[in-house]
C-alpha atoms as a PDB file:
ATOM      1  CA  UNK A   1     -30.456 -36.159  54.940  1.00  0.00           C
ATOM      2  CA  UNK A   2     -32.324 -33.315  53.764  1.00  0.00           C
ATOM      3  CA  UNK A   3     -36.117 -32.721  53.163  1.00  0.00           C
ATOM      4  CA  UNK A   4     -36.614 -31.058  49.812  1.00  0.00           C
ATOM      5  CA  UNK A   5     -39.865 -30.120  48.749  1.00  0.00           C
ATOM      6  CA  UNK A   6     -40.721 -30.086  44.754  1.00  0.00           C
ATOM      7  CA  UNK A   7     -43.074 -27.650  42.864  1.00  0.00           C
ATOM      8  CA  UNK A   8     -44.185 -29.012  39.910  1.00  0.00           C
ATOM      9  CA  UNK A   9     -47.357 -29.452  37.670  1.00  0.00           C
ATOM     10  CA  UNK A  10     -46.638 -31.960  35.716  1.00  0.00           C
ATOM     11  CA  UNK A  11     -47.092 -35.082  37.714  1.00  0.00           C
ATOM     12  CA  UNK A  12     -44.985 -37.310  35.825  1.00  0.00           C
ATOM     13  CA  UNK A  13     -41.568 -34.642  36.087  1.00  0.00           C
ATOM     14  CA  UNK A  14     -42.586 -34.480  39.798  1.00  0.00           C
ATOM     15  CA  UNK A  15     -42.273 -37.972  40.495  1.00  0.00           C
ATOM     16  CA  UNK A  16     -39.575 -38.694  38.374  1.00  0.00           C
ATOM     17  CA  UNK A  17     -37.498 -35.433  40.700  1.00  0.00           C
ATOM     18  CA  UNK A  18     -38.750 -37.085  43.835  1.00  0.00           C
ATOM     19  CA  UNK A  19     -38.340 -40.418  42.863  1.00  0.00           C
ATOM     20  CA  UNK A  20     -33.934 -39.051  42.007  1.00  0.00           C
ATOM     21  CA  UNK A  21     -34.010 -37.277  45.108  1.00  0.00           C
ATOM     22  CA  UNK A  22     -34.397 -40.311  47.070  1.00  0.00           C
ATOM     23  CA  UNK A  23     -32.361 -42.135  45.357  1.00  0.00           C
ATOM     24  CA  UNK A  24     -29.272 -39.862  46.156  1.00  0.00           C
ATOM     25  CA  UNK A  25     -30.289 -39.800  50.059  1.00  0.00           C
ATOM     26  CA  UNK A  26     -32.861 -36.813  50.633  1.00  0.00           C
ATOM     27  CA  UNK A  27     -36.412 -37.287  51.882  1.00  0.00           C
ATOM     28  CA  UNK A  28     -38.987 -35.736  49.091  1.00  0.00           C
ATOM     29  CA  UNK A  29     -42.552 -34.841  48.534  1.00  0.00           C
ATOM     30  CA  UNK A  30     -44.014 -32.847  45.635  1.00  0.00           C
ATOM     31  CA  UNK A  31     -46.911 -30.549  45.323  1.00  0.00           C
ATOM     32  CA  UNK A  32     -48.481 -29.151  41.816  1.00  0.00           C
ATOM     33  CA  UNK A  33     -49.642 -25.824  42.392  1.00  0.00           C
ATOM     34  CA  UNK A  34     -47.687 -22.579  44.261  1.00  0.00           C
ATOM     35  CA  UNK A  35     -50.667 -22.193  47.014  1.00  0.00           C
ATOM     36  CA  UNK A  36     -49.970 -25.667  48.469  1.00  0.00           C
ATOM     37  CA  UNK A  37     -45.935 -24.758  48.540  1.00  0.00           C
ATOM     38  CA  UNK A  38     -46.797 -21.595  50.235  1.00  0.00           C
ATOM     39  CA  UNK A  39     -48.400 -23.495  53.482  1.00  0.00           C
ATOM     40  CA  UNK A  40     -46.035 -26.472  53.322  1.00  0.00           C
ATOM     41  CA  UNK A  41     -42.651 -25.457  52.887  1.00  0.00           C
ATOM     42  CA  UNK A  42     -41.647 -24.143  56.012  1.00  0.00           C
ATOM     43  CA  UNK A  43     -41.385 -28.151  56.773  1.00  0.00           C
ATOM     44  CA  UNK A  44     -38.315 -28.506  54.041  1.00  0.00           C
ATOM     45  CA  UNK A  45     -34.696 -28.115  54.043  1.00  0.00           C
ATOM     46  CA  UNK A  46     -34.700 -26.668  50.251  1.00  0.00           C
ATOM     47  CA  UNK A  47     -37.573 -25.505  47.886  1.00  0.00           C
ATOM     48  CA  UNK A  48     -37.269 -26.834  44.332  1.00  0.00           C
ATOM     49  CA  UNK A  49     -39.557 -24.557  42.171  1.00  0.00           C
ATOM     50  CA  UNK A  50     -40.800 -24.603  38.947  1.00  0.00           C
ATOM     51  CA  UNK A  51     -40.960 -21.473  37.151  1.00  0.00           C
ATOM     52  CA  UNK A  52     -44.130 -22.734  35.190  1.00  0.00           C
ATOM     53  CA  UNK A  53     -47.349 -23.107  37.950  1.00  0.00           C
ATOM     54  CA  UNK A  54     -51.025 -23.251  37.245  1.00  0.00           C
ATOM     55  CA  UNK A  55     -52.485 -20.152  40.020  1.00  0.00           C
ATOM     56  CA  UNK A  56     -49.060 -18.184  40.848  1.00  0.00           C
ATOM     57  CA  UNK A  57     -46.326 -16.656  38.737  1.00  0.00           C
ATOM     58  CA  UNK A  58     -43.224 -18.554  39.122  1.00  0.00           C
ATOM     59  CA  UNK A  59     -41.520 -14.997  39.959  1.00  0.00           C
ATOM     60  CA  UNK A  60     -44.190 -13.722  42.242  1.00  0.00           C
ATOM     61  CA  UNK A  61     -43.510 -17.073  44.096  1.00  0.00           C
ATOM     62  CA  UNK A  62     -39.614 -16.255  44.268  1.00  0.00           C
ATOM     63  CA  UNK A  63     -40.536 -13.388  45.542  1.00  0.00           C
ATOM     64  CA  UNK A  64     -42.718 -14.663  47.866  1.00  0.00           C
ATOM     65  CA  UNK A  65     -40.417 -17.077  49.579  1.00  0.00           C
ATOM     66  CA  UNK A  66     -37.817 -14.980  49.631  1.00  0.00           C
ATOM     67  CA  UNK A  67     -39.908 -11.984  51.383  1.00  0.00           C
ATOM     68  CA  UNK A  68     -41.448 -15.080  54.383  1.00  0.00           C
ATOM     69  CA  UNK A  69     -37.964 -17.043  54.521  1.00  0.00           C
ATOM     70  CA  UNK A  70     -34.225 -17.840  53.605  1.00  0.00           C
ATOM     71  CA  UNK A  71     -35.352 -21.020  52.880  1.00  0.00           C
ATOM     72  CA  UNK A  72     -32.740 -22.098  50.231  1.00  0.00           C
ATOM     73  CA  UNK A  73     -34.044 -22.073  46.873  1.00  0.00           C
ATOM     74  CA  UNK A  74     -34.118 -23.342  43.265  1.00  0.00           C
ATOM     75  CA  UNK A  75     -35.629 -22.292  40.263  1.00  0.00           C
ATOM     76  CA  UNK A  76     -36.299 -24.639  37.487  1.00  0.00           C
ATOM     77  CA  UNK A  77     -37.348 -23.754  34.410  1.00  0.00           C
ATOM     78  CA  UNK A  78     -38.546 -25.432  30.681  1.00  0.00           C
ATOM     79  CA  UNK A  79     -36.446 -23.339  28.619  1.00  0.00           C
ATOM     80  CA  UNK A  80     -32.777 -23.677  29.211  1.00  0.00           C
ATOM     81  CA  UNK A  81     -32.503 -19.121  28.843  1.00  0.00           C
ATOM     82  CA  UNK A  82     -30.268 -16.258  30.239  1.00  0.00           C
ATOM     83  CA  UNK A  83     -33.115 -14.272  31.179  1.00  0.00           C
ATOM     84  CA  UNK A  84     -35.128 -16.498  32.305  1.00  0.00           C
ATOM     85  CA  UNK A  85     -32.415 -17.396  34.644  1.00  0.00           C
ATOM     86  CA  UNK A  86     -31.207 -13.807  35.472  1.00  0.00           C
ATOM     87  CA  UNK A  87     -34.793 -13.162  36.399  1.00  0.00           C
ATOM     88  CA  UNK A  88     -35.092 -16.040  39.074  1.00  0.00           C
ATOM     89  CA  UNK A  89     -31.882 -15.005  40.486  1.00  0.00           C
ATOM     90  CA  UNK A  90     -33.181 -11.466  41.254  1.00  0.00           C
ATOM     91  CA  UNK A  91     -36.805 -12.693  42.341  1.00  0.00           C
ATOM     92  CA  UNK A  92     -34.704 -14.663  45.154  1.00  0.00           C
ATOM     93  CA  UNK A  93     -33.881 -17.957  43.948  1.00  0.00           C
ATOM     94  CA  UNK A  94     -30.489 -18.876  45.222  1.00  0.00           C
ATOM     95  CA  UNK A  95     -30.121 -20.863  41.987  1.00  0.00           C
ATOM     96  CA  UNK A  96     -32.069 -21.284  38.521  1.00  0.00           C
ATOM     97  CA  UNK A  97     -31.500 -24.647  35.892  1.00  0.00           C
ATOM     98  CA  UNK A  98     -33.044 -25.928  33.277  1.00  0.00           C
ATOM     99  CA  UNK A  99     -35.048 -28.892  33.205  1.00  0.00           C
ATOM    100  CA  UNK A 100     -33.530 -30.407  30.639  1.00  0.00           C
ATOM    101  CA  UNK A 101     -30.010 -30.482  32.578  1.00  0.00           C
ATOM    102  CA  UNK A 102     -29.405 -34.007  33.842  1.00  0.00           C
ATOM    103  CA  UNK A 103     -30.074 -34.536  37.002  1.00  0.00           C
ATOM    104  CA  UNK A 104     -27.047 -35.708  37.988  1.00  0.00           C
ATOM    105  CA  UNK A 105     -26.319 -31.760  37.675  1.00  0.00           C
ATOM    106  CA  UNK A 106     -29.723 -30.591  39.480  1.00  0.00           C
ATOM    107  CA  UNK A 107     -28.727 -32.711  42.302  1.00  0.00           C
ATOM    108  CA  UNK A 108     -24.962 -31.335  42.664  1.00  0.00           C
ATOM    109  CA  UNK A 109     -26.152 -27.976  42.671  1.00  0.00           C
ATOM    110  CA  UNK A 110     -28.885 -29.163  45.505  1.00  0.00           C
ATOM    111  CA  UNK A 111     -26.258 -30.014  47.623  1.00  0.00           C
ATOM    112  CA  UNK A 112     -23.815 -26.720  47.147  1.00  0.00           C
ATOM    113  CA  UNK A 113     -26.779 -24.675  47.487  1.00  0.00           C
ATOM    114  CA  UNK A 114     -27.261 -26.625  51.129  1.00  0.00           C
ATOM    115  CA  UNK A 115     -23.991 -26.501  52.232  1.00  0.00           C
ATOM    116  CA  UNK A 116     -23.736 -22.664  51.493  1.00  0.00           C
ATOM    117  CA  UNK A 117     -26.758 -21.395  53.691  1.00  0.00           C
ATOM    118  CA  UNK A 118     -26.765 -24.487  56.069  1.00  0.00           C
ATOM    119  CA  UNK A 119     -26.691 -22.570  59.162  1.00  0.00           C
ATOM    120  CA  UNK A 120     -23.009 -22.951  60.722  1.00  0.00           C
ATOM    121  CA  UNK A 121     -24.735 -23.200  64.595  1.00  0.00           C
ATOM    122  CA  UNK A 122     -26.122 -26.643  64.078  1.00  0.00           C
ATOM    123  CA  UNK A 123     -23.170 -28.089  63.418  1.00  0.00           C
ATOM    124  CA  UNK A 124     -21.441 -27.521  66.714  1.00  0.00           C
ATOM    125  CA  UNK A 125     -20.816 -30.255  70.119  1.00  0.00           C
ATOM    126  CA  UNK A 126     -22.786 -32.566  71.196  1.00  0.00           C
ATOM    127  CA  UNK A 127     -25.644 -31.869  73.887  1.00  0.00           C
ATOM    128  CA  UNK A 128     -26.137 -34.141  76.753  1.00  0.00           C
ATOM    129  CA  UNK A 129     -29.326 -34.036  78.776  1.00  0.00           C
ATOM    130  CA  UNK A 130     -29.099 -37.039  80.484  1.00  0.00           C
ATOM    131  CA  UNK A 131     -31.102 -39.531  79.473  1.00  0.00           C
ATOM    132  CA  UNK A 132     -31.545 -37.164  76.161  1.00  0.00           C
ATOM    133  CA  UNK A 133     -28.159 -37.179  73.771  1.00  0.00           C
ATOM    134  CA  UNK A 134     -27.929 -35.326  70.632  1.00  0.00           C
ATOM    135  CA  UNK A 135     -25.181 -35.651  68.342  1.00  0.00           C
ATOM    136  CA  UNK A 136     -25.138 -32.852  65.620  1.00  0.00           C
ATOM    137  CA  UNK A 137     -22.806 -34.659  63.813  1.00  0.00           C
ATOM    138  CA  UNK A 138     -24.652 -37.417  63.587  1.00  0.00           C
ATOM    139  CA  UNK A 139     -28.005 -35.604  63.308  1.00  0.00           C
ATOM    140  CA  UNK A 140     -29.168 -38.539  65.463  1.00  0.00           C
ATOM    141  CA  UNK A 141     -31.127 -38.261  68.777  1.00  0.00           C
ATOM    142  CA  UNK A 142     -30.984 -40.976  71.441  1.00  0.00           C
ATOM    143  CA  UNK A 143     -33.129 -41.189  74.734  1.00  0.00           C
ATOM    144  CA  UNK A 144     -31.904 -43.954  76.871  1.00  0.00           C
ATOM    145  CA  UNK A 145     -29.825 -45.336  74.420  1.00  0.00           C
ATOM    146  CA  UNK A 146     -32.751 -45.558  71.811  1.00  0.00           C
ATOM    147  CA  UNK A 147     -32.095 -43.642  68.140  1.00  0.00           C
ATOM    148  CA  UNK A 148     -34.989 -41.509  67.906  1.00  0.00           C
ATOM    149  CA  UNK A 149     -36.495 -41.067  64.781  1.00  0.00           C
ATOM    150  CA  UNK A 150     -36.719 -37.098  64.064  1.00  0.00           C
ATOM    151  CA  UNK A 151     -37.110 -34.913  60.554  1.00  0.00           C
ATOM    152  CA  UNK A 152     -34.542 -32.302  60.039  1.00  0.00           C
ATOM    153  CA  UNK A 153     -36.426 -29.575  61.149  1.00  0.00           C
ATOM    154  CA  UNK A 154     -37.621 -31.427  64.467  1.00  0.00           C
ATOM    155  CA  UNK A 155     -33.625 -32.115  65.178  1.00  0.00           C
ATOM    156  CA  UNK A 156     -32.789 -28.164  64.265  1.00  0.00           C
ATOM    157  CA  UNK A 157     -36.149 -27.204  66.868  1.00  0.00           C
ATOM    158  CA  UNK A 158     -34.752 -30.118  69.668  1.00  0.00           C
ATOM    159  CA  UNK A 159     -30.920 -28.681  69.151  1.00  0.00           C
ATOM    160  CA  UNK A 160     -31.799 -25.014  69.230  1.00  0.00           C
ATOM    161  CA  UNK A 161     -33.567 -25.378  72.470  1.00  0.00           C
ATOM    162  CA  UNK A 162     -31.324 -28.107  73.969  1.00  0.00           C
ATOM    163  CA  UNK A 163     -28.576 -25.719  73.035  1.00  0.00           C
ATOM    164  CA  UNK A 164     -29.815 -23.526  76.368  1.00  0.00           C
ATOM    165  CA  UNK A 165     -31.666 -26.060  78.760  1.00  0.00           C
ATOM    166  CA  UNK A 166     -32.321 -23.287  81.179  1.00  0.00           C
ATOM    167  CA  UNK A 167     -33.936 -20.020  79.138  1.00  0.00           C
ATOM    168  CA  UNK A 168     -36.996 -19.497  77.300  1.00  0.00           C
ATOM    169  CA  UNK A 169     -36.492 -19.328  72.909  1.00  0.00           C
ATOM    170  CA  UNK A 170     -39.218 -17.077  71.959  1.00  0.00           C
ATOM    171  CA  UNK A 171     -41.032 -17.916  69.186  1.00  0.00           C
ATOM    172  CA  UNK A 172     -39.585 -15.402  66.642  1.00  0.00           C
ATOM    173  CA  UNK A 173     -35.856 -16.557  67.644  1.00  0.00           C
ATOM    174  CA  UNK A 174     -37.311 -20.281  66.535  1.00  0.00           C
ATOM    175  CA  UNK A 175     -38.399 -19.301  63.427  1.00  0.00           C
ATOM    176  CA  UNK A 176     -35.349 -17.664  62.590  1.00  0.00           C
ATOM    177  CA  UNK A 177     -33.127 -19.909  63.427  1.00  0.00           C
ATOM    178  CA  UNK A 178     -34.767 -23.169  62.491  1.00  0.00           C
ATOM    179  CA  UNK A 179     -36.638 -21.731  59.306  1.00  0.00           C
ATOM    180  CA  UNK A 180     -34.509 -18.821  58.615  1.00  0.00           C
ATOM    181  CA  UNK A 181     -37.974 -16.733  58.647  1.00  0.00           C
ATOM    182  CA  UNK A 182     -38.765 -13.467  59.642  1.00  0.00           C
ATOM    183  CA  UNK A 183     -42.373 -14.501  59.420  1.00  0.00           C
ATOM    184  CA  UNK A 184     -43.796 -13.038  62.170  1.00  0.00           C
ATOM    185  CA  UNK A 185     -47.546 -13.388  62.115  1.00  0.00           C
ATOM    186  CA  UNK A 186     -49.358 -16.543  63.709  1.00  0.00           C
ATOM    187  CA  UNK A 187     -48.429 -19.705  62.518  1.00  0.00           C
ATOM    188  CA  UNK A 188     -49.142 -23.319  63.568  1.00  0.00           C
ATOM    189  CA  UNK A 189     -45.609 -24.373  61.849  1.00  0.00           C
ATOM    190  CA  UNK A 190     -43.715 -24.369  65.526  1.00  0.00           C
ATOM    191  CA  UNK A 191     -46.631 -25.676  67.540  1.00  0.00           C
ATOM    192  CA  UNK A 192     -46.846 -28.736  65.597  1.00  0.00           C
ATOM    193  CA  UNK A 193     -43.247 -29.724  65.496  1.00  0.00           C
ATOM    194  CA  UNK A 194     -43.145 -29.218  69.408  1.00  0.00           C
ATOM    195  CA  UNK A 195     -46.359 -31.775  69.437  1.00  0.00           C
ATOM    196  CA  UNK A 196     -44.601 -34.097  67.472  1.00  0.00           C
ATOM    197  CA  UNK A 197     -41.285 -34.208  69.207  1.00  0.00           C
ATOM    198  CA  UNK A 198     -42.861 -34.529  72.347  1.00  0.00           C
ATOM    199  CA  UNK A 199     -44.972 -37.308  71.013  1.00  0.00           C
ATOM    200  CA  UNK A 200     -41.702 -38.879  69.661  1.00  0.00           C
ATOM    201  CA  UNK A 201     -39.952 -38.628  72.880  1.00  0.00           C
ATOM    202  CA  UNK A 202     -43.122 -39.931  74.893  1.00  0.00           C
ATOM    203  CA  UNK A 203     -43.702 -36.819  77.267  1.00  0.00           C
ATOM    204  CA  UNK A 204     -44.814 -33.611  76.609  1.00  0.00           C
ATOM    205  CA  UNK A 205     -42.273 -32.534  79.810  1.00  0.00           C
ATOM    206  CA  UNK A 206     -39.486 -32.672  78.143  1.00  0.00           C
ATOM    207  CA  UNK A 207     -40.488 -29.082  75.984  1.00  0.00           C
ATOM    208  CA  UNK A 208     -42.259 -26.497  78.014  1.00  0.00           C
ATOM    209  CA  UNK A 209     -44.301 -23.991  76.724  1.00  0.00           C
ATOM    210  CA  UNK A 210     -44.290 -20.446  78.001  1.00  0.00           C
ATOM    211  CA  UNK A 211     -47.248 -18.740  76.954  1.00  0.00           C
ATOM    212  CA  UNK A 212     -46.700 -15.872  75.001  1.00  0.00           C
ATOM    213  CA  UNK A 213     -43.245 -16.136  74.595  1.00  0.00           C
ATOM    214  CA  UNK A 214     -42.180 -19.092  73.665  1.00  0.00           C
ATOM    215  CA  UNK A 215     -40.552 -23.046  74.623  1.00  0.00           C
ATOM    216  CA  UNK A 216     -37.820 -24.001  76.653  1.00  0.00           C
ATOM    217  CA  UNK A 217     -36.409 -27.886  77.535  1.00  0.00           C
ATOM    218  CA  UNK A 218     -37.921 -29.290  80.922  1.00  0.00           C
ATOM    219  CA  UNK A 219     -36.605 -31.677  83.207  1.00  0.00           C
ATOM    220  CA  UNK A 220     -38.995 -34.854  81.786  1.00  0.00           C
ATOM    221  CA  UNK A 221     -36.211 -38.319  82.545  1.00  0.00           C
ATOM    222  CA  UNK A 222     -33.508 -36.024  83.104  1.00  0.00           C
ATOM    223  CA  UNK A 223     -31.509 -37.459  85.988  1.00  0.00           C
ATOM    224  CA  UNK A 224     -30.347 -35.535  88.776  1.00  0.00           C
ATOM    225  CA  UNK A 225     -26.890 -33.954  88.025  1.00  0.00           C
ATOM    226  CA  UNK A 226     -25.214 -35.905  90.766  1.00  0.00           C
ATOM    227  CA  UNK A 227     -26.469 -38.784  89.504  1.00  0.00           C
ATOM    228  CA  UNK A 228     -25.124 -37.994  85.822  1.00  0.00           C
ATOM    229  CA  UNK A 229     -21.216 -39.380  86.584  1.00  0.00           C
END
């Protein structure tokens, strides 16, 4: 499942994207203008942009995301035009349709789009921590035999760091491998994930922060490793 996020000013095409979205398996959540998209979608899995906003250049926003992230991206635009499509493409967008394709269409091209920058080292073995599995296949999480309910990004953060129990991930290494960003100035994006995975896995011992650098796994439930046959 993927968590797309939808820029769009018109509420009723918004909810009527969202409402398709969900209805062929993603999560979704729309916002109208390009200043809300900017702070939010560092949380998604794909960026669905329209080309028409009311405070930022559809373009300029391409650009934007594209200078911050390799977020995957798609432009959508009212008027079904080469240039208008060439354009998006060399702003960043990884794709550009038309809003009056069907969205039977949109979606396909959602999920090739995914499954061309999906990043390959997620989908690798599993990682036991015992009591903590998590199955990459799956995308699932269990704790002592309990599913854990995570987003996408939270599983990407939890594998990434599971992936080496024993060594500090700085910060930057996060960001690019979870949110394919080079953003390197401050940001609250990692922090909060952390806070809720360590909510959702009821102990903040199982991710250690390293001030000034960055996280690494702890030893929260783990059982000793003679203990783990």
């Amino acid at each position: 499942m993927s968590n797309v996020l939808v820029v769009e000013q018109d509420v009723s095409t918004a909810e009527a994207m969202v409402r398709d979205l969900r209805r062929q398996g993603h999560t979704a959540l729309s916002v109208d203008t390009g200043a809300r998209a900017l702070r939010l979608y560092r949380d998604a899995d794909l960026v669905l942009l329209s080309l028409e906003l009311p405070d930022i250049d559809g373009l300029d926003m391409c650009q934007s995301l594209r200078a911050e992230s390799d977020i995957p991206l798609i432009a959508f635009t009212r008027l079904d035009e080469e240039l208008e499509r060439v354009l998006a493409l060399k702003a960043g967008a990884d794709d550009c349709v038309a809003k009056s394709w069907g969205f039977r269409e949109i979606g396909a091209r959602i999920e090739a789009v995914l499954r061309r920058t999906r990043p390959r080292s997620i989908i690798s073995e599993t990682i036991s921590l015992r009591p903590l599995h998590i199955d990459p296949r799956t995308r699932e999480v269990r704790l002592r035999d309990r599913l854990v309910d995570v987003t996408s990004k939270e599983f990407e953060l939890l594998y990434t760091l599971a992936a080496k129990p024993e060594n500090v991930v700085s910060r930057k290494e996060l960001m690019a491998k979870v949110w394919g960003s080079n953003w390197s100035r401050t940001s609250r994006t990692i922090d909060t994930h952390v806070s809720s995975l360590r909510a959702k896995l009821g102990s903040s011992g199982w991710i250690i922060t390293v001030r000034g650098v960055g996280y690494r796994m702890g030893r929260a439930g783990r059982l000793p490793e003679a203990l783990e046959d």
